[in-house]
PDB file of N, CA and C in Angstrom:
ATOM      1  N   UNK A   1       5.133  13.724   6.976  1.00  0.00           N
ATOM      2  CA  UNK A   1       4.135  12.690   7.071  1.00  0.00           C
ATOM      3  C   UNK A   1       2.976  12.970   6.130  1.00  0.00           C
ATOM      4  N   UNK A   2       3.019  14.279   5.682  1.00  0.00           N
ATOM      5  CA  UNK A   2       1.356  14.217   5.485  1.00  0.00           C
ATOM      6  C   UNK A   2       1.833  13.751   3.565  1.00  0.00           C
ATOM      7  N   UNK A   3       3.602  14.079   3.078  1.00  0.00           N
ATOM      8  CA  UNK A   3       3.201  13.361   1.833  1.00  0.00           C
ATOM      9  C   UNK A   3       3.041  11.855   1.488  1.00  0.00           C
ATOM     10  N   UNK A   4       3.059  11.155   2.548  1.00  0.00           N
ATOM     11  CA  UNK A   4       2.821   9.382   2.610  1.00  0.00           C
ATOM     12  C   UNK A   4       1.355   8.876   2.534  1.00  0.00           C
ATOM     13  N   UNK A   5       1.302   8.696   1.450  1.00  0.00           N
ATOM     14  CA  UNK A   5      -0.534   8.622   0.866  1.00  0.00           C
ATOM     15  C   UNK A   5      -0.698   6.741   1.692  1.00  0.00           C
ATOM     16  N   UNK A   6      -1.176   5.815   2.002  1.00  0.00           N
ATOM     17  CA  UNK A   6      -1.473   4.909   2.974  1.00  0.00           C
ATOM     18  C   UNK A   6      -2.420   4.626   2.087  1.00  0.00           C
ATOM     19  N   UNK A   7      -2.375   3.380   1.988  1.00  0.00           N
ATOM     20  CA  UNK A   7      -3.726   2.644   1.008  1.00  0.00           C
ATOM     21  C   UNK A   7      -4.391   1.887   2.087  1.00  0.00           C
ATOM     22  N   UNK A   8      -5.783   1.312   1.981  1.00  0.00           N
ATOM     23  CA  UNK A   8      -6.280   1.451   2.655  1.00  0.00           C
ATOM     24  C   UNK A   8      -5.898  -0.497   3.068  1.00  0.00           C
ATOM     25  N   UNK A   9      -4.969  -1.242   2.121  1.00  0.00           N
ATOM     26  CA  UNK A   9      -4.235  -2.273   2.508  1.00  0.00           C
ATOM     27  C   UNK A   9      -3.485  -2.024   3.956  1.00  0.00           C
ATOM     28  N   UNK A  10      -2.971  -1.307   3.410  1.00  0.00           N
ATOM     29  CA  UNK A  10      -1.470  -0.523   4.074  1.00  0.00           C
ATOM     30  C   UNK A  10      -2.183  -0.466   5.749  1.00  0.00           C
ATOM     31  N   UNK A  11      -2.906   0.566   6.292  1.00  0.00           N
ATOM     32  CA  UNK A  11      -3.410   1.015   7.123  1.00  0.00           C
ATOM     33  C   UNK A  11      -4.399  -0.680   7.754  1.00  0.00           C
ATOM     34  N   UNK A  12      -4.852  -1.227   7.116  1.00  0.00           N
ATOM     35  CA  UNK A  12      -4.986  -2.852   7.580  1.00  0.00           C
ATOM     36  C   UNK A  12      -3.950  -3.528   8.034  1.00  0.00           C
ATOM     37  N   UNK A  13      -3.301  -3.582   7.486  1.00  0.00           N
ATOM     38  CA  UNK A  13      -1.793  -4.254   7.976  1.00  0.00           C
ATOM     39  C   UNK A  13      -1.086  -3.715   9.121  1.00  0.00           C
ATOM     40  N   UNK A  14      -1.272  -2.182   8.768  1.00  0.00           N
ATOM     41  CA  UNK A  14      -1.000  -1.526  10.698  1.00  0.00           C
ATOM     42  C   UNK A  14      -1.407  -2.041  11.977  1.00  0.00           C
ATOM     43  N   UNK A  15      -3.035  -1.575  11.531  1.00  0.00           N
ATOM     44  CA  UNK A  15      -3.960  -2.073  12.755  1.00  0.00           C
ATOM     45  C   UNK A  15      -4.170  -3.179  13.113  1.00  0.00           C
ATOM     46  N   UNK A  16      -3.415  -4.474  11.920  1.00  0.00           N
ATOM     47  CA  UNK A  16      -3.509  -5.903  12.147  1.00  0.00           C
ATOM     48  C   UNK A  16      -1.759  -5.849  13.152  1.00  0.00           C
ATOM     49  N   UNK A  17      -1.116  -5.174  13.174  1.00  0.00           N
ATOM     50  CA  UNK A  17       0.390  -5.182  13.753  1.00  0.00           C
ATOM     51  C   UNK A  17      -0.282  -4.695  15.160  1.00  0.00           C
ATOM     52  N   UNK A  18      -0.838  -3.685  15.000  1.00  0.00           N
ATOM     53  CA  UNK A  18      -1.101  -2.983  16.436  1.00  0.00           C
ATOM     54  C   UNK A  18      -1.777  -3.714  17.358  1.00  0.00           C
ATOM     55  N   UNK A  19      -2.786  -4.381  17.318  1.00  0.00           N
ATOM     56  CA  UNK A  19      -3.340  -5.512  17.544  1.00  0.00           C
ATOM     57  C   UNK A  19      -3.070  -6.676  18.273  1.00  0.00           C
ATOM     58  N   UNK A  20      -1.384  -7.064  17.572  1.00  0.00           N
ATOM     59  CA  UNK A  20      -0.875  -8.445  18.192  1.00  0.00           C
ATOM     60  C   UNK A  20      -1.665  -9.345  17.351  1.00  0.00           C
ATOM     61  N   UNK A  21      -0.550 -10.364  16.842  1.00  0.00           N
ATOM     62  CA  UNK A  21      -0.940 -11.529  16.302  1.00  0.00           C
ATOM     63  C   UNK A  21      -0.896 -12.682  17.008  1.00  0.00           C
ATOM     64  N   UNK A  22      -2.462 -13.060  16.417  1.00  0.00           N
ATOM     65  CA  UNK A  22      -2.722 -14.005  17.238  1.00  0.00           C
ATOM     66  C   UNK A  22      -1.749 -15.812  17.353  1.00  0.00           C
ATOM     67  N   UNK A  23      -1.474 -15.902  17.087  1.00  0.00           N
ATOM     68  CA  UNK A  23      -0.240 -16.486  16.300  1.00  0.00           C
ATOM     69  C   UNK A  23       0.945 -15.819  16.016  1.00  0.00           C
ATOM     70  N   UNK A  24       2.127 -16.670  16.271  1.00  0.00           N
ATOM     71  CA  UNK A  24       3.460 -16.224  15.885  1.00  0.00           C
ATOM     72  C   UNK A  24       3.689 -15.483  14.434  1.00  0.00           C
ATOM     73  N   UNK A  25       2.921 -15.622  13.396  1.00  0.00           N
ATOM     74  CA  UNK A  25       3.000 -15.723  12.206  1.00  0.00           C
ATOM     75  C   UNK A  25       2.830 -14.102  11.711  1.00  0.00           C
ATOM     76  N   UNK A  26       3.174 -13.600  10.340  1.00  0.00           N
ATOM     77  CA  UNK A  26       2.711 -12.329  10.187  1.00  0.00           C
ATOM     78  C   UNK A  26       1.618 -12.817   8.731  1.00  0.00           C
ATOM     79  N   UNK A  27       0.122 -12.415   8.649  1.00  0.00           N
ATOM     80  CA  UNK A  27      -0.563 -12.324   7.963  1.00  0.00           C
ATOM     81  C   UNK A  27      -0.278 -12.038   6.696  1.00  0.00           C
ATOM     82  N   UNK A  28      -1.027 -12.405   5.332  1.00  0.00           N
ATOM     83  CA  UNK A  28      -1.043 -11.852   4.336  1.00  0.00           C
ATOM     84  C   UNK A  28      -0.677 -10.429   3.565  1.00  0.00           C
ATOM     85  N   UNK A  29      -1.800 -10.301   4.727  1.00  0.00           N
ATOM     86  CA  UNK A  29      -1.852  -8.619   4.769  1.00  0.00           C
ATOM     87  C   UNK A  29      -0.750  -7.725   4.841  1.00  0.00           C
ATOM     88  N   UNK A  30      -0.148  -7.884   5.870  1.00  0.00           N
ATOM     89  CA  UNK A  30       0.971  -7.401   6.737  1.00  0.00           C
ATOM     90  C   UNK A  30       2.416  -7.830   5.593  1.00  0.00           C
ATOM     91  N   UNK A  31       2.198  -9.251   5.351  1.00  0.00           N
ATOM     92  CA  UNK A  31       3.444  -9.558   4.449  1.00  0.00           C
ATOM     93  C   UNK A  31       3.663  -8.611   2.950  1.00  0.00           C
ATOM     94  N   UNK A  32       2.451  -8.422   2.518  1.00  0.00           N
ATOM     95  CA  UNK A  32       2.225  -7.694   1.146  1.00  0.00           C
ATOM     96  C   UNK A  32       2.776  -6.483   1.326  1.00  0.00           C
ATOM     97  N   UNK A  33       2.703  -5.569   2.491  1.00  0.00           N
ATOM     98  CA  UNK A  33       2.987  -4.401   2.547  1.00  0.00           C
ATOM     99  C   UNK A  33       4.170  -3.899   3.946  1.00  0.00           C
ATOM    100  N   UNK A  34       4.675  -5.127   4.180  1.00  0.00           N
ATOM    101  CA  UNK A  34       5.707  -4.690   5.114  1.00  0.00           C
ATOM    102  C   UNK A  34       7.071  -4.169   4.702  1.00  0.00           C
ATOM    103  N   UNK A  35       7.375  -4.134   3.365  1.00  0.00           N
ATOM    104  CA  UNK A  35       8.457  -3.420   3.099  1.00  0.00           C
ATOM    105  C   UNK A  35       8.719  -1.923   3.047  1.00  0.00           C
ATOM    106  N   UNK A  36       6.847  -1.519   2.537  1.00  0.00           N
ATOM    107  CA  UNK A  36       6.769   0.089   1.944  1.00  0.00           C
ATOM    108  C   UNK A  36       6.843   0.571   3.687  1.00  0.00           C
ATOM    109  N   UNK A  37       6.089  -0.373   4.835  1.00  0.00           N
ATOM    110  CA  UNK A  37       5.617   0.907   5.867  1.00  0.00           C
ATOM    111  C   UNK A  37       7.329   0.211   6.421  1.00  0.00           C
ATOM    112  N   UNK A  38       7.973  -0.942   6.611  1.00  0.00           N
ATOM    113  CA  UNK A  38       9.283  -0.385   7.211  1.00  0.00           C
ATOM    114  C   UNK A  38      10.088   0.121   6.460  1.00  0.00           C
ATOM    115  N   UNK A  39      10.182   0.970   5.250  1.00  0.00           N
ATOM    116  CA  UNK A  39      10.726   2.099   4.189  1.00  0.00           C
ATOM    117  C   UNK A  39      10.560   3.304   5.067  1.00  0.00           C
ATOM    118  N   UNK A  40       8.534   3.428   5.280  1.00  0.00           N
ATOM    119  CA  UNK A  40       8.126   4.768   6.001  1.00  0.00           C
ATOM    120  C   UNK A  40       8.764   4.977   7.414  1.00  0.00           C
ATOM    121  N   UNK A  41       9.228   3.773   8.138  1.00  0.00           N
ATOM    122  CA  UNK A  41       9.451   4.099   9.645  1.00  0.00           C
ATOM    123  C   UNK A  41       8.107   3.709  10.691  1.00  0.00           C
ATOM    124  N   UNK A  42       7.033   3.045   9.999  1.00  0.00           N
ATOM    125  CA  UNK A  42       5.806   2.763  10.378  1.00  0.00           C
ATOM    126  C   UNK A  42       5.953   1.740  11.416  1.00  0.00           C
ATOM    127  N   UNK A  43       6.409   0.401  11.002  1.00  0.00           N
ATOM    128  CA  UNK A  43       6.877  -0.474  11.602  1.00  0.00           C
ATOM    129  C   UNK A  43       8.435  -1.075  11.448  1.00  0.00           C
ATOM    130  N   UNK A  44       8.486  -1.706  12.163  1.00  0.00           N
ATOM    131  CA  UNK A  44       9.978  -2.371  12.749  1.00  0.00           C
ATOM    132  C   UNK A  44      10.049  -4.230  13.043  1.00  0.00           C
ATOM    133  N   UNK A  45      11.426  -4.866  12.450  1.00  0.00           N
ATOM    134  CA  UNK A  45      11.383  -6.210  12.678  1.00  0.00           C
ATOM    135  C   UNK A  45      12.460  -6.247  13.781  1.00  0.00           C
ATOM    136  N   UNK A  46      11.719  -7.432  15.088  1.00  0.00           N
ATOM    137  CA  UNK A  46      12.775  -7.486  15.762  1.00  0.00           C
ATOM    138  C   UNK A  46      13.752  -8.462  15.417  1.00  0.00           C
ATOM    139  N   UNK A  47      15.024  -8.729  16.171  1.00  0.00           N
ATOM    140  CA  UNK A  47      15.705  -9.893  15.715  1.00  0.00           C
ATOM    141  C   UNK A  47      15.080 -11.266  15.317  1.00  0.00           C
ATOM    142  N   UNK A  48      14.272 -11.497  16.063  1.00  0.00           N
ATOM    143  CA  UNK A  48      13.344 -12.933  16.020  1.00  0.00           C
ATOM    144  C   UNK A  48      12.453 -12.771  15.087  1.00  0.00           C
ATOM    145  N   UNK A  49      12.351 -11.620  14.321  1.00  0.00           N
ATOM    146  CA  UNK A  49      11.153 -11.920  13.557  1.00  0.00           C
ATOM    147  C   UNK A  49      10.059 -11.164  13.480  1.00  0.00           C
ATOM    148  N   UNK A  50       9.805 -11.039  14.462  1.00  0.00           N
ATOM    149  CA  UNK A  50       8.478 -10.373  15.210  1.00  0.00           C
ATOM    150  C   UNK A  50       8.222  -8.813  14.432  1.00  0.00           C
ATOM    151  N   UNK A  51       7.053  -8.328  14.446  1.00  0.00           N
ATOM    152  CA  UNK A  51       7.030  -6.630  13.672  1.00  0.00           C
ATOM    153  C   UNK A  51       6.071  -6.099  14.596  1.00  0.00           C
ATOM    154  N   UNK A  52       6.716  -5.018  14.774  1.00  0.00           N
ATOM    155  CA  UNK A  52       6.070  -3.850  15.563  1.00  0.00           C
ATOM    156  C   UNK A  52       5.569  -2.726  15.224  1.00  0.00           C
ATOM    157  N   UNK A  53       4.828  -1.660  15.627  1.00  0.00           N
ATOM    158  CA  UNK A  53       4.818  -0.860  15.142  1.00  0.00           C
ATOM    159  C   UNK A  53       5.884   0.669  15.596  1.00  0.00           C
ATOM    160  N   UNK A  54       6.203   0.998  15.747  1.00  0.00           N
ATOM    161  CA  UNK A  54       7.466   2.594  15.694  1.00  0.00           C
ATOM    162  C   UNK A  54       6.145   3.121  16.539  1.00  0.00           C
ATOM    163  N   UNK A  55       6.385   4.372  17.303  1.00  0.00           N
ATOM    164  CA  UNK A  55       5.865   5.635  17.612  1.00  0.00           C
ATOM    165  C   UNK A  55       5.138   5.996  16.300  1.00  0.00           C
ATOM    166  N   UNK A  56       5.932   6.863  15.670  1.00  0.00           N
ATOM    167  CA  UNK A  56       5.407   6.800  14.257  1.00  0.00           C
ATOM    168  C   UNK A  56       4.176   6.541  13.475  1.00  0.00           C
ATOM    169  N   UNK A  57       4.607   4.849  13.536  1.00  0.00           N
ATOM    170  CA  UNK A  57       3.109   4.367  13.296  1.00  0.00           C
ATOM    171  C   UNK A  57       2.132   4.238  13.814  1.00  0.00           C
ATOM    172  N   UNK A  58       2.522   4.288  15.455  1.00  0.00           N
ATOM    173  CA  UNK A  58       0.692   4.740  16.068  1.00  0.00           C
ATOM    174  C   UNK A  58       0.287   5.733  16.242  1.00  0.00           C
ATOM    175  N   UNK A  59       1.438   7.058  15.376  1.00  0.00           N
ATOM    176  CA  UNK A  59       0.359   8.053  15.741  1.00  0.00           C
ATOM    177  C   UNK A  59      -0.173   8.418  14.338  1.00  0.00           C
ATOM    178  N   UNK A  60       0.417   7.438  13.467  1.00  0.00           N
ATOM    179  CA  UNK A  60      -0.585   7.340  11.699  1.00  0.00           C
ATOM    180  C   UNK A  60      -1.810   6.901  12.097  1.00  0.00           C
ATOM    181  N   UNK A  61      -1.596   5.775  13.482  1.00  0.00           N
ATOM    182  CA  UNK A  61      -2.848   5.088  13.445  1.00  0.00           C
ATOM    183  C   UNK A  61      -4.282   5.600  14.331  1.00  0.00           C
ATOM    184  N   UNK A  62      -3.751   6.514  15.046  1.00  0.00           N
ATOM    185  CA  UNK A  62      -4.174   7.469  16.311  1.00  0.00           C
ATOM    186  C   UNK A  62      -4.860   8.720  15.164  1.00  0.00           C
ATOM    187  N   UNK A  63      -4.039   9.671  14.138  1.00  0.00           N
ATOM    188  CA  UNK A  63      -4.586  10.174  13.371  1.00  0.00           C
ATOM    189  C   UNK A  63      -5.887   9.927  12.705  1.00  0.00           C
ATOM    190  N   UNK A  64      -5.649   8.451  12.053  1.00  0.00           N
ATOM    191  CA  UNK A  64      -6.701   7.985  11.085  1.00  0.00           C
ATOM    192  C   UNK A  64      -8.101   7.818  11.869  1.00  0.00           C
ATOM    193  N   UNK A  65      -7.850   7.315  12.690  1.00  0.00           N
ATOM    194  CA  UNK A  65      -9.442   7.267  14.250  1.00  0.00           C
ATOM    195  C   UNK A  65      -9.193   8.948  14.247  1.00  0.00           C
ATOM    196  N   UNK A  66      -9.135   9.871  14.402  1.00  0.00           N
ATOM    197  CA  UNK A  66      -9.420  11.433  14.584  1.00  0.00           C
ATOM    198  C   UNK A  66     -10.150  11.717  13.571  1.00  0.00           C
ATOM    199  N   UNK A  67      -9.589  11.295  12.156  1.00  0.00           N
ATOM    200  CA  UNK A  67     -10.309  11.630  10.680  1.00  0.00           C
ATOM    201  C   UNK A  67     -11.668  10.926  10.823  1.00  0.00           C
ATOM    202  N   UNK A  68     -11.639   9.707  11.230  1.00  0.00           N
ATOM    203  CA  UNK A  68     -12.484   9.062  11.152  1.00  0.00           C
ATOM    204  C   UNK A  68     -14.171   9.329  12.154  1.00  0.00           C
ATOM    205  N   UNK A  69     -13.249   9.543  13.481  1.00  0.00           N
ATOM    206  CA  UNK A  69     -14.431  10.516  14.280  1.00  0.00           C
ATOM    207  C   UNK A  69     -14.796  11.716  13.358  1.00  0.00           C
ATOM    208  N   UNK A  70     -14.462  12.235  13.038  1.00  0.00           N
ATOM    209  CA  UNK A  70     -14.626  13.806  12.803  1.00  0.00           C
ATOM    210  C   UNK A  70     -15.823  13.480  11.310  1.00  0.00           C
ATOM    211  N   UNK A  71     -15.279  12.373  10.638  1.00  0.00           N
ATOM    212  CA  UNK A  71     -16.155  12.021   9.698  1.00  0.00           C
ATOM    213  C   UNK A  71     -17.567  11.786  10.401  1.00  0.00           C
ATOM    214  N   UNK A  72     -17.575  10.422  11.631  1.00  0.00           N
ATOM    215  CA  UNK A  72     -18.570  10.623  11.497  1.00  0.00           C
ATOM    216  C   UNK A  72     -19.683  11.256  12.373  1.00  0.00           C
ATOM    217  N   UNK A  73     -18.853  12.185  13.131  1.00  0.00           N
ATOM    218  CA  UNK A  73     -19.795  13.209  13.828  1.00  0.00           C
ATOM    219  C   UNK A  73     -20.241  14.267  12.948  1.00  0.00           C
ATOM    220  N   UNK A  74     -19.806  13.994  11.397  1.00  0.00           N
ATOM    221  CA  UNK A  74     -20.395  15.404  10.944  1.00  0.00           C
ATOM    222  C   UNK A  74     -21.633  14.309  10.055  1.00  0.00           C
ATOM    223  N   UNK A  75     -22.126  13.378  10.002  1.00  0.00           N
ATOM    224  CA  UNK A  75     -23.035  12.661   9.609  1.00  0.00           C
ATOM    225  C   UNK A  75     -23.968  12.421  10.970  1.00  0.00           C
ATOM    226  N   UNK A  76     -23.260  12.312  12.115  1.00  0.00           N
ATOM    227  CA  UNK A  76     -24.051  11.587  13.270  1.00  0.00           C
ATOM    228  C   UNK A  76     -24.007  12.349  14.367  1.00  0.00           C
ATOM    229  N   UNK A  77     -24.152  13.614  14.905  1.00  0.00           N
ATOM    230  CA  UNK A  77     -23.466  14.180  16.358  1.00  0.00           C
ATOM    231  C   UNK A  77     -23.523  13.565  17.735  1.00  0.00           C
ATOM    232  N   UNK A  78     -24.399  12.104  17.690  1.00  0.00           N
ATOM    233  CA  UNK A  78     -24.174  11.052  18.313  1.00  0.00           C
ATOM    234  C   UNK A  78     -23.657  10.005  18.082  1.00  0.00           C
ATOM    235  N   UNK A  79     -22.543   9.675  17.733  1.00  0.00           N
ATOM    236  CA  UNK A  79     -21.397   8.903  17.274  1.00  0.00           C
ATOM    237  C   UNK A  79     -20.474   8.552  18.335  1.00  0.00           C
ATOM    238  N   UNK A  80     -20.556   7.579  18.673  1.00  0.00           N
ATOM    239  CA  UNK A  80     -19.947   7.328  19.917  1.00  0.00           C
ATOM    240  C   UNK A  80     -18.449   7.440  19.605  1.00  0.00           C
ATOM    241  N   UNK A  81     -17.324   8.166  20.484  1.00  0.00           N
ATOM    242  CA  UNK A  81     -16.181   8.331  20.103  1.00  0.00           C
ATOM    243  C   UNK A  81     -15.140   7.403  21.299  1.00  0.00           C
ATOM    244  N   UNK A  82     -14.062   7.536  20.908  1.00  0.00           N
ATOM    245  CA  UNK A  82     -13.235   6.743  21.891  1.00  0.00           C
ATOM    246  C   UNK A  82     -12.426   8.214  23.053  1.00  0.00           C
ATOM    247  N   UNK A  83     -12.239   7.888  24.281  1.00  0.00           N
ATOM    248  CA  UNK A  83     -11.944   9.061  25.238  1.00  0.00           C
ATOM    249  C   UNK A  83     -10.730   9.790  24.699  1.00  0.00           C
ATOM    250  N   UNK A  84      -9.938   9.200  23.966  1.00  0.00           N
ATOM    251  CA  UNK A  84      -8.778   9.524  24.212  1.00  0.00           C
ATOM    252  C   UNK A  84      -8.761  10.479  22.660  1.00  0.00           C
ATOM    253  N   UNK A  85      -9.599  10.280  21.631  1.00  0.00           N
ATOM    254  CA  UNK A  85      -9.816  11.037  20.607  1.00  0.00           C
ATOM    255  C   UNK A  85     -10.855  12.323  21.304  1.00  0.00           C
ATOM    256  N   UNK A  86     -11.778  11.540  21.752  1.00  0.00           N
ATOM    257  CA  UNK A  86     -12.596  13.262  22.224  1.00  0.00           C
ATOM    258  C   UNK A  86     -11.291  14.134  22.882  1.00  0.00           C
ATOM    259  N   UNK A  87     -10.663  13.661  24.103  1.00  0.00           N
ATOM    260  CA  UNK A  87      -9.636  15.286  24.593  1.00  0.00           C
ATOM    261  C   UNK A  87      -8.270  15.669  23.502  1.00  0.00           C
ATOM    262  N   UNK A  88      -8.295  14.806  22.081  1.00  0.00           N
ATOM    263  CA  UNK A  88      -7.500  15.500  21.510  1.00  0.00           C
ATOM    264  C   UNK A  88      -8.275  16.784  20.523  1.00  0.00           C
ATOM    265  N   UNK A  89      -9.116  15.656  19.751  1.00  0.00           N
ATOM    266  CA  UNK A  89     -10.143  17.199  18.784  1.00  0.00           C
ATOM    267  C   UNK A  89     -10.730  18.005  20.312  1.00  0.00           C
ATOM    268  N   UNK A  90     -11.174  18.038  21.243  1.00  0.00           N
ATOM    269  CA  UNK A  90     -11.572  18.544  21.907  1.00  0.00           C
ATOM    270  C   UNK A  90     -10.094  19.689  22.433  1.00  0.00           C
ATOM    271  N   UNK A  91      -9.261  19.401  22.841  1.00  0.00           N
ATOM    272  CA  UNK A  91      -8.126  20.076  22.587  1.00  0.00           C
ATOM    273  C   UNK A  91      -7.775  20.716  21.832  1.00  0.00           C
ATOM    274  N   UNK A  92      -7.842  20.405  20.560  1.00  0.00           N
ATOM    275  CA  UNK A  92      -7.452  21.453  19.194  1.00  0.00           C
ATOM    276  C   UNK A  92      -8.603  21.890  18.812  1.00  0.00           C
ATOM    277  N   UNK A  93      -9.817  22.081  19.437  1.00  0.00           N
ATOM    278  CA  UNK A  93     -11.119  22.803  19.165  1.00  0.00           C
ATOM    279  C   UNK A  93     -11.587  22.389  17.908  1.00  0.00           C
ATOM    280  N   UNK A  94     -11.479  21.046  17.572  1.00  0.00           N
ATOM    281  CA  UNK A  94     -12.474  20.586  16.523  1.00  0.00           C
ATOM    282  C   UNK A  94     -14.186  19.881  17.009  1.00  0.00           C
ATOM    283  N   UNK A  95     -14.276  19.744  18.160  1.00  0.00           N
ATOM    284  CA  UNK A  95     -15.102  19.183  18.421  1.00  0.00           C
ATOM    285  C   UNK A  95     -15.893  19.749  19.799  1.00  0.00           C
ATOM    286  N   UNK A  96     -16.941  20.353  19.994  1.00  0.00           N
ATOM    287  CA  UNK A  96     -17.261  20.664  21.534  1.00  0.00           C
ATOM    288  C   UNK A  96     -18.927  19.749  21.509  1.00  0.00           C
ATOM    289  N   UNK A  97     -19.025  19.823  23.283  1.00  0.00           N
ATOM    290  CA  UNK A  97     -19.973  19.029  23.542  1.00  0.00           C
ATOM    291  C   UNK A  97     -21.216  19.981  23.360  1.00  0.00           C
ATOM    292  N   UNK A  98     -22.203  18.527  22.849  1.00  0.00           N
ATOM    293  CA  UNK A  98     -23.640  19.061  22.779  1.00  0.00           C
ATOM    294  C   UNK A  98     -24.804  19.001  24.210  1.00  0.00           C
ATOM    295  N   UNK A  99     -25.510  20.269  24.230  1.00  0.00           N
ATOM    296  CA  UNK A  99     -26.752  20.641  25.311  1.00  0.00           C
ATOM    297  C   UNK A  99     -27.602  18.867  25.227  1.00  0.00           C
ATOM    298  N   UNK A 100     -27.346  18.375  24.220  1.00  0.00           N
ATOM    299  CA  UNK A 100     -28.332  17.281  23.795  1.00  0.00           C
ATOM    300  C   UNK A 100     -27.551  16.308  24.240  1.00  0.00           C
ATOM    301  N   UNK A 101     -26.365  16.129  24.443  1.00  0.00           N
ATOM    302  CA  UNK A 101     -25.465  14.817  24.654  1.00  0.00           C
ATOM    303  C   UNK A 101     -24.562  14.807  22.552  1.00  0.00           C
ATOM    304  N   UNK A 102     -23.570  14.457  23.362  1.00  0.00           N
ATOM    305  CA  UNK A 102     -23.044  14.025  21.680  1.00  0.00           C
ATOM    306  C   UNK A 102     -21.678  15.099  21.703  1.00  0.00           C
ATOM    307  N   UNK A 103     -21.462  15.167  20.593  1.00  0.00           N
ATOM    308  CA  UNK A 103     -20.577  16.539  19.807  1.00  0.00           C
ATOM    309  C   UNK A 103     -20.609  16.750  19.135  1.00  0.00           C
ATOM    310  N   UNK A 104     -19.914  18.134  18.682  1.00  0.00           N
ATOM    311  CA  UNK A 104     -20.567  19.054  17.068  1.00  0.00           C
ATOM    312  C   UNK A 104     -19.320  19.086  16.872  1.00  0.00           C
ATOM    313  N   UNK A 105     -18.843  19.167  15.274  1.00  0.00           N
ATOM    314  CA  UNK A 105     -17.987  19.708  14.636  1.00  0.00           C
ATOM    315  C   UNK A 105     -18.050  21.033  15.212  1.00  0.00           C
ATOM    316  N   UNK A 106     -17.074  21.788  15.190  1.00  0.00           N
ATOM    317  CA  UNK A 106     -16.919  23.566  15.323  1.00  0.00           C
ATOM    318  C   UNK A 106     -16.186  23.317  13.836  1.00  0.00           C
ATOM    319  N   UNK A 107     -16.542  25.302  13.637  1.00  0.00           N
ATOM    320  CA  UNK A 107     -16.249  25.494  12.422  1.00  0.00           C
ATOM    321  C   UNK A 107     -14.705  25.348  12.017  1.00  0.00           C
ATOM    322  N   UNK A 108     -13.813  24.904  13.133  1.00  0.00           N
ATOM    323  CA  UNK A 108     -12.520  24.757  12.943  1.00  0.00           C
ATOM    324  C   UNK A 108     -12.415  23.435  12.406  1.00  0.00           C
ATOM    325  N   UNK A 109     -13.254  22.782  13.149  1.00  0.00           N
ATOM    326  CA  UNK A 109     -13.419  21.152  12.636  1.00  0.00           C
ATOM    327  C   UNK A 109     -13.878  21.162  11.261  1.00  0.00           C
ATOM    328  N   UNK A 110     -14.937  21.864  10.909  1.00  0.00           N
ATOM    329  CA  UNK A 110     -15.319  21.725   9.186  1.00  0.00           C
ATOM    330  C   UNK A 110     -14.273  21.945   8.700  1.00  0.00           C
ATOM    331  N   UNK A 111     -13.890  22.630   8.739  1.00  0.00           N
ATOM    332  CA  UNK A 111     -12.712  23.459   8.153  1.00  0.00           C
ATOM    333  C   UNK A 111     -11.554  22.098   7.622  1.00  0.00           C
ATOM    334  N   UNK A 112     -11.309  21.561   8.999  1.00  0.00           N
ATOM    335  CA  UNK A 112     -10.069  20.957   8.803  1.00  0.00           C
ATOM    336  C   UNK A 112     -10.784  19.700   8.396  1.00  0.00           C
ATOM    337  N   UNK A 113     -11.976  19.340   8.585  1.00  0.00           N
ATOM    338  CA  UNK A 113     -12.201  17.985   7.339  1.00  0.00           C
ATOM    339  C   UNK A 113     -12.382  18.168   5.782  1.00  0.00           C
ATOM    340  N   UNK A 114     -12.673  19.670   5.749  1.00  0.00           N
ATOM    341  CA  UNK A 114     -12.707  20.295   4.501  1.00  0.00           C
ATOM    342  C   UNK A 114     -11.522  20.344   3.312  1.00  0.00           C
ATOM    343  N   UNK A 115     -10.488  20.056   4.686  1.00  0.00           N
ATOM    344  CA  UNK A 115      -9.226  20.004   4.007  1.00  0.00           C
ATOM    345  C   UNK A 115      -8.680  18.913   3.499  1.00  0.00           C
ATOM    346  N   UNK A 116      -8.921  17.871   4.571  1.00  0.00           N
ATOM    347  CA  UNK A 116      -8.777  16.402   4.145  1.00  0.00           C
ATOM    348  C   UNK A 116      -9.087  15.798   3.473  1.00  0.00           C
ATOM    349  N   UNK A 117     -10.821  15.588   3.197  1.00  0.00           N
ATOM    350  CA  UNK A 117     -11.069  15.757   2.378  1.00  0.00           C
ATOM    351  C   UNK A 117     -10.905  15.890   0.877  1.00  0.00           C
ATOM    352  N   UNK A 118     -10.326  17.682   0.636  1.00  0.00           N
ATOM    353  CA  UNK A 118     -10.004  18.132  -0.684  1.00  0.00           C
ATOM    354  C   UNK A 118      -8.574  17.433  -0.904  1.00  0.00           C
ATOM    355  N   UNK A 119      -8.427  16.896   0.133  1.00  0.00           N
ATOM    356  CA  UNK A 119      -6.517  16.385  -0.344  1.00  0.00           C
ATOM    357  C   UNK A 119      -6.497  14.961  -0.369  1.00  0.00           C
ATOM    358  N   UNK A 120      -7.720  13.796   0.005  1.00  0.00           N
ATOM    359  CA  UNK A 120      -8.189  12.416  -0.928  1.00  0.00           C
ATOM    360  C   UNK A 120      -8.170  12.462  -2.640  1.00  0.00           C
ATOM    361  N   UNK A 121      -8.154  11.795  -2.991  1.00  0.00           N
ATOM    362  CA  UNK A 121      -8.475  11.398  -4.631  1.00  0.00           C
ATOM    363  C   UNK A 121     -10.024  11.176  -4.444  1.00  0.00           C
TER     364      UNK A 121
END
């Protein structure tokens, strides 16, 4: 997984799948780039039509909200996060709670945005 670079189209078109359309129809978005992510295993067409997303792809999409907290608790240590991302970085010790309210990066957390980071363009 980690050599599947995701443009930031790409990752729209997910979260527009994950979502549910509001309408029968599949979006622009979604149409432009539904061949590369059902190539990746991201998403799936059912018989009728319909596109889903795989396991797979929600945990591309579950990842990208982790990067994304972690971004911006190291700008904000009051950054409101979603529960289910705090007990995972909180789990893998990227994140512990603050005396003040909030959370801090730990140095495991720098570390590993340090990495991410260096491995963007």
């Amino acid at each position: 997984m980690k050599n599947e670079k995701l443009t930031g189209d790409e990752y729209d078109a997910l979260e527009w799948i994950r979502r549910g359309p509001g309408r029968d129809r599949v979006n622009a978005c979604v149409g432009r780039n539904a061949k590369r992510l059902s190539g990746l295993k991201l998403v799936q067409y059912a018989r009728n039509g319909s596109v889903t997303l795989t396991e797979k792809g929600q945990e591309v999409l579950f990842l990208r909200r982790c990067v994304q907290s972690l971004r911006a608790l190291d700008a904000d240590p009051s950054a409101p996060l979603d529960a289910d991302v705090i007990q995972f970085l909180s789990r893998k010790s990227h994140i512990a709670p603050r005396a003040e309210g909030g959370y801090e990066l730990t140095p495991r957390g720098r570390e590993s945005l340090a990495d991410i980071s260096a491995q963007e363009p």
